[in-house]
Protein backbone atom coordinates (compact mmCIF):
# COMPACT_ATOMS: atom_id res chain seq x y z
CA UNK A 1 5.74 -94.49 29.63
CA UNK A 2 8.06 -92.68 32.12
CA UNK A 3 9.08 -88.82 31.00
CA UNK A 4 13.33 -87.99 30.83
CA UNK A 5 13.93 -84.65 31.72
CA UNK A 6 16.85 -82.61 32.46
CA UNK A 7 17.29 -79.09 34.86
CA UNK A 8 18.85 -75.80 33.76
CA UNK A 9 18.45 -72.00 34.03
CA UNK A 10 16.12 -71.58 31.40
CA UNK A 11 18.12 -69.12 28.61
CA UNK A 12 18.96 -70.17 25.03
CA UNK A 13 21.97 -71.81 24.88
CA UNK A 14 20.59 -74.33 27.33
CA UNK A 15 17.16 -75.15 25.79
CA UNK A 16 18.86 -75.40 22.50
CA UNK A 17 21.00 -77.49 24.14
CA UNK A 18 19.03 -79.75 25.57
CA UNK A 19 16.50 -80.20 22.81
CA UNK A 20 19.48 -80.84 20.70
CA UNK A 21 20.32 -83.72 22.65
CA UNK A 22 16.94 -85.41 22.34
CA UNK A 23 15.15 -83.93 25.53
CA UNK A 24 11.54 -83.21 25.41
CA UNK A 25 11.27 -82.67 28.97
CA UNK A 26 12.73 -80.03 31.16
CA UNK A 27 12.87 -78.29 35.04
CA UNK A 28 13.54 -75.20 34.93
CA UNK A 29 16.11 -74.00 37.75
CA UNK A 30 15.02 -70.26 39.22
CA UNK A 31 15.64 -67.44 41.27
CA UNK A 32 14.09 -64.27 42.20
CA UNK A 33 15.50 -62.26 39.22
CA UNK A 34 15.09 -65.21 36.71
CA UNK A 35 11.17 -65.24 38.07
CA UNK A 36 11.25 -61.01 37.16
CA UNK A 37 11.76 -61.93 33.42
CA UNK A 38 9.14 -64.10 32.89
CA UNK A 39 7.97 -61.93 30.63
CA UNK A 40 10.76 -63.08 28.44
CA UNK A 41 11.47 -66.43 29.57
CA UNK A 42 8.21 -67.65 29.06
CA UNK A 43 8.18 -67.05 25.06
CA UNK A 44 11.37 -68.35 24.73
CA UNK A 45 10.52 -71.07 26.66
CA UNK A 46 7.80 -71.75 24.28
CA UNK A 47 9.51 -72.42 21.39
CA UNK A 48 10.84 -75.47 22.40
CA UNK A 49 8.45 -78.58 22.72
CA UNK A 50 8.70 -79.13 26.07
CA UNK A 51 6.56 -80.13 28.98
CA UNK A 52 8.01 -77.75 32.02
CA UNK A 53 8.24 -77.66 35.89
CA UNK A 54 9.81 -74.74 37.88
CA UNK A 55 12.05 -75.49 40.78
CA UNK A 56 10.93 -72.36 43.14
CA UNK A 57 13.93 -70.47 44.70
CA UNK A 58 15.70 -72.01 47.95
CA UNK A 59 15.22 -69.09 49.30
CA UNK A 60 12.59 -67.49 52.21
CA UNK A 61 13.14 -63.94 51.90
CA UNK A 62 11.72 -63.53 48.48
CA UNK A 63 9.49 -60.69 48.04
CA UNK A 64 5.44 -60.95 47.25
CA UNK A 65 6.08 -60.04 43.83
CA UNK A 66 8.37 -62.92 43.31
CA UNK A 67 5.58 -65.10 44.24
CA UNK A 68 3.45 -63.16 41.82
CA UNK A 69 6.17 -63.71 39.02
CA UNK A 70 6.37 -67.43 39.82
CA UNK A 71 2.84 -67.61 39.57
CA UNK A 72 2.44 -65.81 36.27
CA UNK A 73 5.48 -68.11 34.76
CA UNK A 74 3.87 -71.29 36.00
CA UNK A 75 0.88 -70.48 34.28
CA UNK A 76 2.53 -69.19 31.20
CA UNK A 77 4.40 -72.57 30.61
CA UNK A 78 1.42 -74.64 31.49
CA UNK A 79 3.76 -76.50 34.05
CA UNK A 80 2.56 -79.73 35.78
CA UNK A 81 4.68 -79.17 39.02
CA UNK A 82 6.59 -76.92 41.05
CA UNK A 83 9.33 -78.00 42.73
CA UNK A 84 9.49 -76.75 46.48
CA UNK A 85 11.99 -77.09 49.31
CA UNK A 86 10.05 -77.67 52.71
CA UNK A 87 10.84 -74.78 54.47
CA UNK A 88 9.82 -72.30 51.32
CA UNK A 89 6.85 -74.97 50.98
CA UNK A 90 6.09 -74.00 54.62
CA UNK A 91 6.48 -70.57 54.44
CA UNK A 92 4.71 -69.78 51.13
CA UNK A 93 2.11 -72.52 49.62
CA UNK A 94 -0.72 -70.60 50.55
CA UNK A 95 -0.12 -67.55 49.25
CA UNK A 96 1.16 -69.21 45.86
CA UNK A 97 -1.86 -71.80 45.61
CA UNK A 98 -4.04 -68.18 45.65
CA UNK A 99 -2.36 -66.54 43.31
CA UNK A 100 -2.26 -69.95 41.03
CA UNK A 101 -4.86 -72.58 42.21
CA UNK A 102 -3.82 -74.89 39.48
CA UNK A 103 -0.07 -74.95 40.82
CA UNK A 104 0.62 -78.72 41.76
CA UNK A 105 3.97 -78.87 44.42
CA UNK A 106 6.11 -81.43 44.52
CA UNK A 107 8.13 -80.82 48.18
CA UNK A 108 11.15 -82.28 47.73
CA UNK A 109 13.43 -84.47 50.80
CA UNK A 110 16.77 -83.01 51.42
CA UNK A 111 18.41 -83.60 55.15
CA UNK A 112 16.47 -85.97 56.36
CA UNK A 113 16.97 -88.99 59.24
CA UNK A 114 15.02 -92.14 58.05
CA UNK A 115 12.06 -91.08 60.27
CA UNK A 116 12.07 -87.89 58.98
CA UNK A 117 11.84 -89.12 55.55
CA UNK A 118 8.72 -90.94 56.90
CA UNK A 119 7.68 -87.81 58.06
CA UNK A 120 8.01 -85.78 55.16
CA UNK A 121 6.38 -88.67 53.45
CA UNK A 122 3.21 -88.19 54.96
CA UNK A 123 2.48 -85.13 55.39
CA UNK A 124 2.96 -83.08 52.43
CA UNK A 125 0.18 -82.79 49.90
CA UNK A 126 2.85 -83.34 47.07
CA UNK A 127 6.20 -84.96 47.14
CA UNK A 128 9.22 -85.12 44.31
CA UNK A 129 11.77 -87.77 45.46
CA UNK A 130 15.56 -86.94 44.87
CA UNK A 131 17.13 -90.15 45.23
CA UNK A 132 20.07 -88.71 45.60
CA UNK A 133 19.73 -86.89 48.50
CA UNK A 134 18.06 -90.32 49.95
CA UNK A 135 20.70 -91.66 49.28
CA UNK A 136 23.38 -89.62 49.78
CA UNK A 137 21.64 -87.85 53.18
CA UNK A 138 19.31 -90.48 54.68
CA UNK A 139 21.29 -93.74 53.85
CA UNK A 140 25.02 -92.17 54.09
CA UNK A 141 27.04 -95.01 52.48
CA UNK A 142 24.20 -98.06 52.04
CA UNK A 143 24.46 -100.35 49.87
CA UNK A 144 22.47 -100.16 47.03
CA UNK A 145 20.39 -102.99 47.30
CA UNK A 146 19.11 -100.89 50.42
CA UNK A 147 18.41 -97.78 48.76
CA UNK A 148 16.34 -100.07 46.21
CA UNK A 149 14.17 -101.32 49.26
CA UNK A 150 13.81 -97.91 50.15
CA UNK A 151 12.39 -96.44 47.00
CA UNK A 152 10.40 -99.66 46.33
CA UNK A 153 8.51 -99.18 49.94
CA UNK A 154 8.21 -95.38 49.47
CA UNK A 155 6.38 -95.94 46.31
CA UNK A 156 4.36 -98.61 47.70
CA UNK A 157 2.99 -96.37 50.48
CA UNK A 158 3.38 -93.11 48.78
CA UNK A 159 3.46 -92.90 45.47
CA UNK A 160 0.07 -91.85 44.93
CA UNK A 161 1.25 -88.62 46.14
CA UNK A 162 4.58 -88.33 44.01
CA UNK A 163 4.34 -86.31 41.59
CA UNK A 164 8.21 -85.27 40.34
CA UNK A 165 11.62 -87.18 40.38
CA UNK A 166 15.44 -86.38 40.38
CA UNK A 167 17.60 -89.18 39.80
CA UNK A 168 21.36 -88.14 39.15
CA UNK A 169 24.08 -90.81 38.68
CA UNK A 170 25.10 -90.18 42.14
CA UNK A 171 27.28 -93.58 44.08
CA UNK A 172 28.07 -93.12 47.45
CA UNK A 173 31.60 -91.56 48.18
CA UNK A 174 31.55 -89.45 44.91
CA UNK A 175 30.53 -86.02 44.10
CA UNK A 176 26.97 -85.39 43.97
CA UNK A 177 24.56 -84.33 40.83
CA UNK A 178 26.50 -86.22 38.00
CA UNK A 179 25.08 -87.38 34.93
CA UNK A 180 23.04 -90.76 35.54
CA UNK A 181 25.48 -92.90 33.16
CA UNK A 182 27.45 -92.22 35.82
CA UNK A 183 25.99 -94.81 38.07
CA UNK A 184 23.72 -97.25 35.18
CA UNK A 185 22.97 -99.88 37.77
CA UNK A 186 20.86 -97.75 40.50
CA UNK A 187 19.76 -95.61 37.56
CA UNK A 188 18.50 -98.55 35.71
CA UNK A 189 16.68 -100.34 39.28
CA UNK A 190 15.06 -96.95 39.68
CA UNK A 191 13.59 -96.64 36.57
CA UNK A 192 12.02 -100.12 36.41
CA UNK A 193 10.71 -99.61 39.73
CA UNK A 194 9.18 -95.94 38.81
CA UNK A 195 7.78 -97.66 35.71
CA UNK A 196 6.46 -100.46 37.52
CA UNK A 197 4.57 -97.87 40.01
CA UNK A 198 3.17 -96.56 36.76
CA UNK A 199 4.69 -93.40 37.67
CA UNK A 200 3.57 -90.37 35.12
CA UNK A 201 5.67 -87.48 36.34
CA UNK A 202 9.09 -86.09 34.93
CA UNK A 203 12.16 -88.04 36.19
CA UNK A 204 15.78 -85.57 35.77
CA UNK A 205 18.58 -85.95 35.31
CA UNK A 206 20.00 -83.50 37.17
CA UNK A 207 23.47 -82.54 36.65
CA UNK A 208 25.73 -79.45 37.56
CA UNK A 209 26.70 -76.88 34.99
CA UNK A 210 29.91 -78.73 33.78
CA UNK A 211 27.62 -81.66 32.25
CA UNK A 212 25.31 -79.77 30.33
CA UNK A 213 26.62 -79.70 27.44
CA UNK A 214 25.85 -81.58 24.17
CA UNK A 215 27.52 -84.55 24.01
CA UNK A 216 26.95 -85.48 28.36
CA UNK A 217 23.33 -84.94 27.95
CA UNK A 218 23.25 -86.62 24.74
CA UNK A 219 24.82 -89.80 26.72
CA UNK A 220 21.83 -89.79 29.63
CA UNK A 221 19.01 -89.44 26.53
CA UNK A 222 21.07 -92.94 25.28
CA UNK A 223 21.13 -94.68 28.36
CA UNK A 224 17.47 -93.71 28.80
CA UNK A 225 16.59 -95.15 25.68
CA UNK A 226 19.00 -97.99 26.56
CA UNK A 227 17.19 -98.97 29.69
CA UNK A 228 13.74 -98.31 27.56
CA UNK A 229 14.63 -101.32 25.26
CA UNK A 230 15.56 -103.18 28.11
CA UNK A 231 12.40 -103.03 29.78
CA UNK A 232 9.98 -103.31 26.69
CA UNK A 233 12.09 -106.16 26.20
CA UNK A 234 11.40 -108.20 29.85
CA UNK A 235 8.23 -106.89 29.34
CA UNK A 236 7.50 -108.75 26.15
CA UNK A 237 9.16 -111.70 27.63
CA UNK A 238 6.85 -111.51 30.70
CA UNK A 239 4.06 -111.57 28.81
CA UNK A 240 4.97 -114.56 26.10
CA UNK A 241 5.70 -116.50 29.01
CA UNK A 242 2.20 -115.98 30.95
């Protein structure tokens, strides 16, 4: 069964928040002072039933005890991922996988060409796909029955390796990192493709700031659930009919 999640700085208001709304999944945005009050974010964190991943600073000039933090608040939370951007990938997975050799990364594609995506593709240990950015950055204006054929042959040759997901309601020619009822239809094809890769990883919803708040999240737990029924539904149809 695929995993809804949704991505915020990790203080009260928002795990309240998003628990409220029906969550039970989250990533947990960070930077270098966040990572400093682990201490404190990781009991917190804990009182919410959650299964966690930590997006690691965009950032390369973080300092070795930032590493050490991120470490020590990966292993606090029991995460299943960490969410890198290549170059920080690059410049520290060595250093974190010795200070945590449990950490799993997930690097994720950002400004990629089409061969590039290839190329990130297959050589990173670890991938999470934002769909949006494929979208959005490798297949500028496509339609969407392309960006479908994209994700379907990614997962095909690479999903072994995947281990994390974003998938905002993004459609081309709008702003980026809206709620997925935003855009139903490529949420809806993504999903059934991710479940019929038997992906187990978290898929986000990852929104700005503006949408978390009770009543937009509340509408992506619904459409989840909405698309849910839908599939146990074809499913059960698929199955009667064999």
């Amino acid at each position: 069964m695929l995993k809804l999640a949704t991505k915020f700085i990790p203080n009260l208001a928002a795990l309240e928040a998003a628990h409220c709304a029906g969550f039970r999944n989250a990533e947990l945005w960070t930077d270098a002072a966040l990572l400093a009050e682990w201490r404190s974010v990781a009991p917190l964190a804990r009182e919410y039933p959650f299964e966690f991943v930590i997006h690691f600073p965009n950032r390369t000039d973080l300092t070795a005890e930032a590493l050490r933090d991120c470490a020590r608040l990966y292993r606090e939370l029991d995460c299943r991922c960490l969410v890198i951007h290549q170059p920080m990938f690059d410049k520290f997975h060595e250093t974190l996988k010795s200070l945590e050799p449990q950490i799993e990364f997930g690097v994720e594609n950002h400004s990629l060409t089409v061969e590039q995506f290839d190329e990130w593709a297959r050589s990173n240990p670890g991938l999470t796909l934002d769909v949006e950015h494929l979208w959005m950055l490798t297949l500028p204006g496509a339609p969407l029955s392309l960006l479908l054929r994209s994700v379907r042959d990614f997962l095909q040759k690479y999903g072994s390796k995947l281990r994390h997901v974003h998938l905002p309601g993004y459609v081309p020619g709008f702003d980026e990192h809206r709620p997925m009822y935003c855009s139903r239809e490529m949420v809806f094809a993504v999903l059934s493709l991710l479940a019929e890769a038997k992906f187990e990883g978290l898929i986000v919803s990852e929104t700005s700031p503006e949408f978390q708040n009770a009543k937009e999240l509340q509408m992506d737990v619904l459409l989840f659930d909405a698309w849910r029924s839908q599939h146990a539904l074809a499913e059960e149809r698929t199955s009667t009919s064999i």
